[in-house]
Every structure is written in C-alpha cells, then in structure tokens.
C-alpha atoms as a PDB file:
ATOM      1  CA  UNK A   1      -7.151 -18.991  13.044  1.00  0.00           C
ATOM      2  CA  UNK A   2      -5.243 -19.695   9.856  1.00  0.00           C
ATOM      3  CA  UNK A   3      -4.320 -17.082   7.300  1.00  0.00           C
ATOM      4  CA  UNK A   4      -6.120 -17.885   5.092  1.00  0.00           C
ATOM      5  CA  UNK A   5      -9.476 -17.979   6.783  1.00  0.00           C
ATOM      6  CA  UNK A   6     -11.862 -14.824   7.834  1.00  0.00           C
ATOM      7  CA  UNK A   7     -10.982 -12.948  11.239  1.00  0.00           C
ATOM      8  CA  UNK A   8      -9.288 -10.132  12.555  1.00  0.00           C
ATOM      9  CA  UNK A   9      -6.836  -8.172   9.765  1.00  0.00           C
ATOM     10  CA  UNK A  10      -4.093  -7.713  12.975  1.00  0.00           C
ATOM     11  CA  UNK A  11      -0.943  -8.407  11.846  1.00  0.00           C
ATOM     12  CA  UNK A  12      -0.021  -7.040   8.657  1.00  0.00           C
ATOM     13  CA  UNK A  13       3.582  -5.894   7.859  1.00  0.00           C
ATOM     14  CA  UNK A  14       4.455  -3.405   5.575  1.00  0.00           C
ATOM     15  CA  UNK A  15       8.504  -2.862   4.378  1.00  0.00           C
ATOM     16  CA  UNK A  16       9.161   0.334   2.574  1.00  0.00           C
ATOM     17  CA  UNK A  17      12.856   0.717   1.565  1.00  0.00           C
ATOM     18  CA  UNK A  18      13.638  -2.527   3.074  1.00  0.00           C
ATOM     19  CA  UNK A  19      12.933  -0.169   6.454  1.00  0.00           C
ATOM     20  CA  UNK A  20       9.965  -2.708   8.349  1.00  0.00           C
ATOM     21  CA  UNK A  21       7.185  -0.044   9.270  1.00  0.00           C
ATOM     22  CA  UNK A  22       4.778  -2.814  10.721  1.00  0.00           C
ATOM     23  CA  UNK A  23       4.945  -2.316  14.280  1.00  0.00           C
ATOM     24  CA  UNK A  24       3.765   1.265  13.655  1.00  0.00           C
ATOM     25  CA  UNK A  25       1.199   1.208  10.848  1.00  0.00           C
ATOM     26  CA  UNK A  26      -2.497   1.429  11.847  1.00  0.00           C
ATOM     27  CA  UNK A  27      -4.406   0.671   9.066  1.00  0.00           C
ATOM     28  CA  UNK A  28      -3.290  -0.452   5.446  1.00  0.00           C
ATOM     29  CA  UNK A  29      -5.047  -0.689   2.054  1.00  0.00           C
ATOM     30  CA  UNK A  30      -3.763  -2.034  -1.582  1.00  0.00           C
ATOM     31  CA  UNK A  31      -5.766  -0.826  -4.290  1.00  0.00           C
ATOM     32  CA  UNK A  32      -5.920  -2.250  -7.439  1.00  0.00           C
ATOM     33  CA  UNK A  33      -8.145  -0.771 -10.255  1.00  0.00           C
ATOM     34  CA  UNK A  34      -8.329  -1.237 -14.800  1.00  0.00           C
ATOM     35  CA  UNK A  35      -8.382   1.362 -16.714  1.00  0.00           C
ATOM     36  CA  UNK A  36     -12.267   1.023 -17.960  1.00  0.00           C
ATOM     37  CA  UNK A  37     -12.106   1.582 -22.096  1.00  0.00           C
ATOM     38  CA  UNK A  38     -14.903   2.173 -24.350  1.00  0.00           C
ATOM     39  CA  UNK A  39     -15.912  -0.994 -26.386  1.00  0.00           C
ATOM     40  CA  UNK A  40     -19.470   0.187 -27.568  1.00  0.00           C
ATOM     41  CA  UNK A  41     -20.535   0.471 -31.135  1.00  0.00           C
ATOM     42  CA  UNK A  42     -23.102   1.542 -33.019  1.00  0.00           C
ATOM     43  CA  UNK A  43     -26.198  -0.776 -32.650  1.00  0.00           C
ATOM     44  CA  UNK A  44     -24.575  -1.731 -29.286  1.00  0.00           C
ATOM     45  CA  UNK A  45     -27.920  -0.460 -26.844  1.00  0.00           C
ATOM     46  CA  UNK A  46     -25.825  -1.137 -23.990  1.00  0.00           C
ATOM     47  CA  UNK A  47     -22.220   1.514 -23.020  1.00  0.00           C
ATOM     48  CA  UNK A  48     -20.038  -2.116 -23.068  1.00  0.00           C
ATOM     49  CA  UNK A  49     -16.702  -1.397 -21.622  1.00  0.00           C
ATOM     50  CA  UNK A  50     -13.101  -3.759 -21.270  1.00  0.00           C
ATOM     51  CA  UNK A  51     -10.676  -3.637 -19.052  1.00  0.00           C
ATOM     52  CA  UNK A  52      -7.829  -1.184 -19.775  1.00  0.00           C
ATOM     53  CA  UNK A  53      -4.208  -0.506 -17.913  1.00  0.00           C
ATOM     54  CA  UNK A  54      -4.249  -1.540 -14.563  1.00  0.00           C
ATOM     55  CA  UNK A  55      -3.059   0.801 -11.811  1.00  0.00           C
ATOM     56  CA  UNK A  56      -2.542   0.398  -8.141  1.00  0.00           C
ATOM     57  CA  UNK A  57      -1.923   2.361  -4.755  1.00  0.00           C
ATOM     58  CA  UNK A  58      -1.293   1.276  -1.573  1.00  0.00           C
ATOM     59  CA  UNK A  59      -2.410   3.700   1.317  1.00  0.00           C
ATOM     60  CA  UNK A  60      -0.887   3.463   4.839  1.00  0.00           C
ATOM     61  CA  UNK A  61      -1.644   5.341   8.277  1.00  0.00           C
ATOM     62  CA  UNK A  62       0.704   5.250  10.578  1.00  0.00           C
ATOM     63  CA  UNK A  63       1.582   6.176  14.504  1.00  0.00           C
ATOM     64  CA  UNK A  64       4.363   9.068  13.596  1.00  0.00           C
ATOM     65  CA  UNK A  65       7.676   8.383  15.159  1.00  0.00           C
ATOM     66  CA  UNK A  66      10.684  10.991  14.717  1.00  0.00           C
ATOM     67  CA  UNK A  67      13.270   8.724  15.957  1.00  0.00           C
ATOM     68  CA  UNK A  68      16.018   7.504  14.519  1.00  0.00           C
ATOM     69  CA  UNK A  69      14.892   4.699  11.686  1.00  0.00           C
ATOM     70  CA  UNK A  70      11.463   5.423  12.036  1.00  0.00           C
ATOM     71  CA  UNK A  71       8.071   6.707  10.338  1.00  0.00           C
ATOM     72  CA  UNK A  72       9.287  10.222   9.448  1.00  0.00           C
ATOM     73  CA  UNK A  73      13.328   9.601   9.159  1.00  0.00           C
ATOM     74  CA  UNK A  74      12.542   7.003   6.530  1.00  0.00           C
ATOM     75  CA  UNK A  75       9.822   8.427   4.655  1.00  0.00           C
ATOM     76  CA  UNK A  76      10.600  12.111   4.229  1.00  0.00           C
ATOM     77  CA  UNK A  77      13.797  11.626   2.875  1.00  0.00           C
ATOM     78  CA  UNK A  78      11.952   9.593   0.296  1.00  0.00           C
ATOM     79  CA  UNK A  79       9.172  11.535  -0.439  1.00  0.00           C
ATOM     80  CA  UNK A  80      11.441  14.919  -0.847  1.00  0.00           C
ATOM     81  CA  UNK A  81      14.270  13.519  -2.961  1.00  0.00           C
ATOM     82  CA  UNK A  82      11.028  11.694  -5.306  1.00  0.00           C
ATOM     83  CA  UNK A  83      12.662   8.217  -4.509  1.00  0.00           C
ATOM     84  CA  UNK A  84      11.551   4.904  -6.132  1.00  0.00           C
ATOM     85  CA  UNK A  85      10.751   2.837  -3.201  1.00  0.00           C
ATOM     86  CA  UNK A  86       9.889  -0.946  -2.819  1.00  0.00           C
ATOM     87  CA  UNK A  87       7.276  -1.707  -0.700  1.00  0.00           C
ATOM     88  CA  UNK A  88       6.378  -4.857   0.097  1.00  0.00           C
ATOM     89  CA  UNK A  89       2.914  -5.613   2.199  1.00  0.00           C
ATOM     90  CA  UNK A  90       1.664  -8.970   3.766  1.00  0.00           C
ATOM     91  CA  UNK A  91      -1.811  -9.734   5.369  1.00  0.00           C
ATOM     92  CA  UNK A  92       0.627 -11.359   8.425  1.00  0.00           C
ATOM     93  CA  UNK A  93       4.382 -10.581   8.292  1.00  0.00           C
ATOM     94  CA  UNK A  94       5.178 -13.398  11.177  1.00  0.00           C
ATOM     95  CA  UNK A  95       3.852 -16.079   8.945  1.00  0.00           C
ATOM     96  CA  UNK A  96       5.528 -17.501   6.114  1.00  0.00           C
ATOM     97  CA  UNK A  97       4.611 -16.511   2.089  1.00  0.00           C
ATOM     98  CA  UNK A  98       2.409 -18.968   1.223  1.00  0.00           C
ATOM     99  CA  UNK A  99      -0.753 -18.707  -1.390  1.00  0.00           C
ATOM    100  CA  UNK A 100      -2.741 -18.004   1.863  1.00  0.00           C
ATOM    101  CA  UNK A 101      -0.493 -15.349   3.128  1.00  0.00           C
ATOM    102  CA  UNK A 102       0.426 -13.928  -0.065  1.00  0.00           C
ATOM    103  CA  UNK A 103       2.977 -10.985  -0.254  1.00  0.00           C
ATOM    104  CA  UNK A 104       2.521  -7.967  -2.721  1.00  0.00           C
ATOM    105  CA  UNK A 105       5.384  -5.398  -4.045  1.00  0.00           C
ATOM    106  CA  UNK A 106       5.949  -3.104  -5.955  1.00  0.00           C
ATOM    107  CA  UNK A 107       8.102   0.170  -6.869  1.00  0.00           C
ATOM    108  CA  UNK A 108       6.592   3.104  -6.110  1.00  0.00           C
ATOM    109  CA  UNK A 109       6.784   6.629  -5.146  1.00  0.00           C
ATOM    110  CA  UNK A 110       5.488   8.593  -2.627  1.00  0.00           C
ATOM    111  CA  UNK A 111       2.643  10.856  -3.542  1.00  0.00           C
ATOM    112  CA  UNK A 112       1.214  11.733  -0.443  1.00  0.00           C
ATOM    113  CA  UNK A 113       3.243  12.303   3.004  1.00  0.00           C
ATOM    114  CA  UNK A 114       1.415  14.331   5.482  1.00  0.00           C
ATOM    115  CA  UNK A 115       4.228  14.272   8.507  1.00  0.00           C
ATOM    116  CA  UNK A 116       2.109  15.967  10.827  1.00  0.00           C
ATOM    117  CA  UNK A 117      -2.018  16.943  11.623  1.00  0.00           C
ATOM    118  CA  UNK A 118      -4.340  15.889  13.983  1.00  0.00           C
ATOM    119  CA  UNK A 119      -6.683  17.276  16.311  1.00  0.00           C
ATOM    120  CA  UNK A 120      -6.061  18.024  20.463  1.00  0.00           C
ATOM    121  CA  UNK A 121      -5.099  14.696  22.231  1.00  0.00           C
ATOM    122  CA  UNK A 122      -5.114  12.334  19.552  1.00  0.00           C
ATOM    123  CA  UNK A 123      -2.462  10.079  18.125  1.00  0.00           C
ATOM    124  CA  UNK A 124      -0.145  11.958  15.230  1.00  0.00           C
ATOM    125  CA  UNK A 125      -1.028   9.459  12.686  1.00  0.00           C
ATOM    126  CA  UNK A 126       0.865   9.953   9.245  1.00  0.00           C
ATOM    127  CA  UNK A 127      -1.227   9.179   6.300  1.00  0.00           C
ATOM    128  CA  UNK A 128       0.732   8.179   3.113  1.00  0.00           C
ATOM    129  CA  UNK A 129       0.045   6.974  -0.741  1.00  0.00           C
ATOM    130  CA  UNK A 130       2.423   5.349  -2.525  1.00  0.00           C
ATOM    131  CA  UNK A 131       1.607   5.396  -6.181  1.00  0.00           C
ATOM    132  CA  UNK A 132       3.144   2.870  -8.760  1.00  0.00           C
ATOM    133  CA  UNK A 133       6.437   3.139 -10.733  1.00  0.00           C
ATOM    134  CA  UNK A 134       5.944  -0.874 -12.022  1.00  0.00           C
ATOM    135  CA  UNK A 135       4.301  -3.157 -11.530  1.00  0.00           C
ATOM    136  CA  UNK A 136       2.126  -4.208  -8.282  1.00  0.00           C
ATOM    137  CA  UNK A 137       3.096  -8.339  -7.907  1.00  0.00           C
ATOM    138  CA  UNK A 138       1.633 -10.839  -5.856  1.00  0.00           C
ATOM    139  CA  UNK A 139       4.160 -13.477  -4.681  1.00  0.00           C
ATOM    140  CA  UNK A 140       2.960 -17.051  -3.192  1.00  0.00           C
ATOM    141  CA  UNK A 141       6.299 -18.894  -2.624  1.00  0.00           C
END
C-alpha cells in the first residue's frame, strides 16, 4: 500500500541528534496545537476565538536499550546537559520524502525522559517529550 493511502502506521523513523531511534520506538505522536485568543466583543453573543502561537510536541515510547548508541546513551546525555536536539520524524523512514511521505523537524528539548518503570515482565519502554525550541517544519522534497 502506498504512503500516502490508509493502513497500518508500521514503519515510522524517528532521528534525534542525527542518532536513528526507529528500529526501537514503539509508538510515536507529533502534536501540533494554536494558542486559542480571545476575539469576542461586546454585542458578540457568541465567546469567538482566533488562532494564536502555535506550539508543538512530539511524544515517543520506546523499547529501552543501554547499549552503546542506543535509547538511553543518546538521550540522557541530552536530557541532563538541557541539549537542543533535532529531531526529525517520518510516517515511513525507508521511503523517500515526498508530499505523501512528508518529513517533520524541529529543535527541541527534552522535557520528559523517564529511563526506567514498568511493571513485572513487561517490556522497559522509555516514554519521552520533546518540547519545541523553533519551529516544527514539514518538508515534502
């Protein structure tokens, strides 16, 4: 199935610190959201809002791996020293950027890093957010 068309979300490749985290990242999520601003006046019998700033996050899960250019070596060094990151995410990293594959990235942070929970016998899966430091572009070509 093309790209472009609906089916499985499988492939997806994430790069953070031009490290490639794909092959261990379970699930991945880009958030984009506008600032909502008040644009009501009087007479106005309806709260009418516009679009503000935008802001974005892009969440990531992933299988925890302490070896050497992994999960945690990569992104506890980053988190800790408060590093500006690029990260760059793609719906399917094997195929080419294209305006059906598009590729978004962005600098960022790290806000969240949680190296290690989990219950008895599951997978030690890594949550992290990485929160905006510019801006969040989508590139087609």
């Amino acid at each position: 199935m093309p790209v472009g068309a609906h089916g499985p979300f499988w492939n997806a490749g994430i790069i953070v610190h031009s490290v490639d985290l794909s092959d261990h990242c379970d699930t991945l999520t880009i958030n984009v959201t506008a600032a909502q601003l008040d644009d009501s006046a009087m007479g106005d019998y309806t709260d009418v809002q516009r679009a503000g700033l935008f802001s974005w996050t892009i969440e990531a899960t992933f299988f925890q791996d302490f070896a050497a250019g992994s999960v945690d070596v990569t992104l506890q060094p980053l988190f800790s020293g408060r590093s500006d990151v690029i990260v760059v995410c793609q719906p399917d990293k094997d195929a080419a950027i294209s305006a059906t594959n598009p590729a978004y990235s962005g600098l960022a942070f790290i806000s969240a890093y949680t190296p290690m929970g989990g219950s008895h016998g599951d997978n030690l899966m890594t949550p992290v957010t990485f929160s905006p430091r510019g801006e969040l572009t989508r590139i087609t070509t």
